[in-house]
C-alpha atoms as a PDB file:
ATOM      1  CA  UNK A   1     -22.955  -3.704 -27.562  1.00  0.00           C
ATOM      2  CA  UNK A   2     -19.837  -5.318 -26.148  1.00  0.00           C
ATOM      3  CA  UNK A   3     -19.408  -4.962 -22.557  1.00  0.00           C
ATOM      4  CA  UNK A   4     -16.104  -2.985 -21.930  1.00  0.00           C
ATOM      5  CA  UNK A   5     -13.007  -4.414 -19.761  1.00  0.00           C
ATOM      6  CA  UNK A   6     -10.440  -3.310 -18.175  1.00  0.00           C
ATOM      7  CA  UNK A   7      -7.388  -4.514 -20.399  1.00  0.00           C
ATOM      8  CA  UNK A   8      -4.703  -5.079 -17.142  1.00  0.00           C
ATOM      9  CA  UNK A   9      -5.270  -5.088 -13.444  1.00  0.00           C
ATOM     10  CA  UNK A  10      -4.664  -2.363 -11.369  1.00  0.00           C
ATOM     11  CA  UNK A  11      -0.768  -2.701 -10.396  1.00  0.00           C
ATOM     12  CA  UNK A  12       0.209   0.404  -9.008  1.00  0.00           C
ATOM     13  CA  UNK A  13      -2.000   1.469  -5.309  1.00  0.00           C
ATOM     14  CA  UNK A  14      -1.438   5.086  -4.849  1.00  0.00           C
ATOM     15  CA  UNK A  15      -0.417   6.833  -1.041  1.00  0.00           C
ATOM     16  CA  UNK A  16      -3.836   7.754  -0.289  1.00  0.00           C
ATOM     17  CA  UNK A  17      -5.615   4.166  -1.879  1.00  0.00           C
ATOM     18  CA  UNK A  18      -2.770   2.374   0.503  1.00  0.00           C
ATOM     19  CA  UNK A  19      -4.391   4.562   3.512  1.00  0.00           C
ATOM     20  CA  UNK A  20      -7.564   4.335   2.899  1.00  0.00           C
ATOM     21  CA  UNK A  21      -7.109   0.347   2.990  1.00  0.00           C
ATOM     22  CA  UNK A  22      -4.770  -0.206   5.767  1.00  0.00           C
ATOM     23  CA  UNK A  23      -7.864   2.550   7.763  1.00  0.00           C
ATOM     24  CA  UNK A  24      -5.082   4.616   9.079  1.00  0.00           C
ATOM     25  CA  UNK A  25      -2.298   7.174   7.984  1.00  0.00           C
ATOM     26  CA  UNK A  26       0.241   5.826  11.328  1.00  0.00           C
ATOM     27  CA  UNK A  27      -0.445   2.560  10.509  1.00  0.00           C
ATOM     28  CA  UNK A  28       0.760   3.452   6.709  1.00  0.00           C
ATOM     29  CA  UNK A  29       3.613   5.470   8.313  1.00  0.00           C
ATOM     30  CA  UNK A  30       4.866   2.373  10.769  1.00  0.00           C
ATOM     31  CA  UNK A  31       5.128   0.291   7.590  1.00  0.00           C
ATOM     32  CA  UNK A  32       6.741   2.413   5.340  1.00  0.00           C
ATOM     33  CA  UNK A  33       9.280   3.353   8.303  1.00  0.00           C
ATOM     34  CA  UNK A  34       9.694  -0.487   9.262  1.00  0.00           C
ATOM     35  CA  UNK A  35      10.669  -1.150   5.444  1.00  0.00           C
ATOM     36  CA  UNK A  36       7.476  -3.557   5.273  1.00  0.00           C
ATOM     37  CA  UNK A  37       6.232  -1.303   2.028  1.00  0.00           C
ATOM     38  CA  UNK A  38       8.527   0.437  -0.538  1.00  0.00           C
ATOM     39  CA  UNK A  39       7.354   2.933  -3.104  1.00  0.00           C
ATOM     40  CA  UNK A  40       7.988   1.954  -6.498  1.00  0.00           C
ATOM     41  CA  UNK A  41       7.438   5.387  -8.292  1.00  0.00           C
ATOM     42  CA  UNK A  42       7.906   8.405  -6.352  1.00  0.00           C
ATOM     43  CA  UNK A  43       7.944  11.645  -8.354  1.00  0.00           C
ATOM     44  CA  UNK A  44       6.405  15.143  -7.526  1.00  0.00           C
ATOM     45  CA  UNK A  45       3.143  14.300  -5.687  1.00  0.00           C
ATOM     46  CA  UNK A  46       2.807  10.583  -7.126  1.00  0.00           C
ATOM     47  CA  UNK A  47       3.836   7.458  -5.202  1.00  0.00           C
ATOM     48  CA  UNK A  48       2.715   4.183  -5.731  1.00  0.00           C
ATOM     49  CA  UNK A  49       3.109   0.834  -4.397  1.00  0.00           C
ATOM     50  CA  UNK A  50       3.122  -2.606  -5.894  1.00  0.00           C
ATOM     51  CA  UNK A  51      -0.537  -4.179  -5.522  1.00  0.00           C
ATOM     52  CA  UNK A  52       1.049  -7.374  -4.490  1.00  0.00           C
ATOM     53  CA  UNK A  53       3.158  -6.038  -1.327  1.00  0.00           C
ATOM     54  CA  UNK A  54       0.479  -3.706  -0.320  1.00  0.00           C
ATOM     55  CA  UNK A  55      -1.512  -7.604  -0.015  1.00  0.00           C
ATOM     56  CA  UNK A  56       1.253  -8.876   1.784  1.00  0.00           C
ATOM     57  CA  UNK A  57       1.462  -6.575   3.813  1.00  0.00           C
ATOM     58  CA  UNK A  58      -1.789  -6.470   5.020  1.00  0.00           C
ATOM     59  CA  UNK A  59      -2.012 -10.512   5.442  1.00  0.00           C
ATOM     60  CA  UNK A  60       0.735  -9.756   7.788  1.00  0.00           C
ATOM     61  CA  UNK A  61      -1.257  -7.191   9.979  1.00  0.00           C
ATOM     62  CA  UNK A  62      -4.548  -9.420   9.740  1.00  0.00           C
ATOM     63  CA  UNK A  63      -2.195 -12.290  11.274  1.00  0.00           C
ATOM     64  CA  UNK A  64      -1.882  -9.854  14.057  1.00  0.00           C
ATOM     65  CA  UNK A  65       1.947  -8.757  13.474  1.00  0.00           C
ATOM     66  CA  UNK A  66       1.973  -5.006  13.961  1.00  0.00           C
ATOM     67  CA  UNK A  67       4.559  -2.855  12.799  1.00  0.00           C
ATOM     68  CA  UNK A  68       6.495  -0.531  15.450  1.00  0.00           C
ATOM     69  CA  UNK A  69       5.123   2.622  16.030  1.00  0.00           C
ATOM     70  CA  UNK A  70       7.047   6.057  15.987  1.00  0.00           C
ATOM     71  CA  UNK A  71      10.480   7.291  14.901  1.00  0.00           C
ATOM     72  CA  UNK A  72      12.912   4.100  14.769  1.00  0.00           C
END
């Protein structure tokens, strides 16, 4: 039996897969309202973000930048 692969990485994260890594629905918020992460898709209920910038994005938080918090 062959083993079975995935044929493509996943590309798209979804809303609640960006949460669930970044640990914190503000913290998702701050981002999205600073412009550090930009939907690519959003239709109906779906939104999704680009693997890469969800990355970058959190390389930039680990480095201690934090995005600002509340309504700008």
């Amino acid at each position: 039996m062959t083993p079975i692969h995935d044929p493509l990485p996943r590309l798209g994260i979804r809303r609640r897969d960006v949460i669930a890594t970044f640990g914190s629905r503000s913290l998702y918020e701050d981002c999205v309202r600073a412009g550090w992460l930009r939907p690519l898709v959003r239709r109906g209920r779906l939104t999704l973000f680009d693997a890469s910038d969800v990355e970058k994005v959190w390389m930039r938080i680990k480095k201690g930048e934090v995005p600002p918090h509340g309504e700008t």
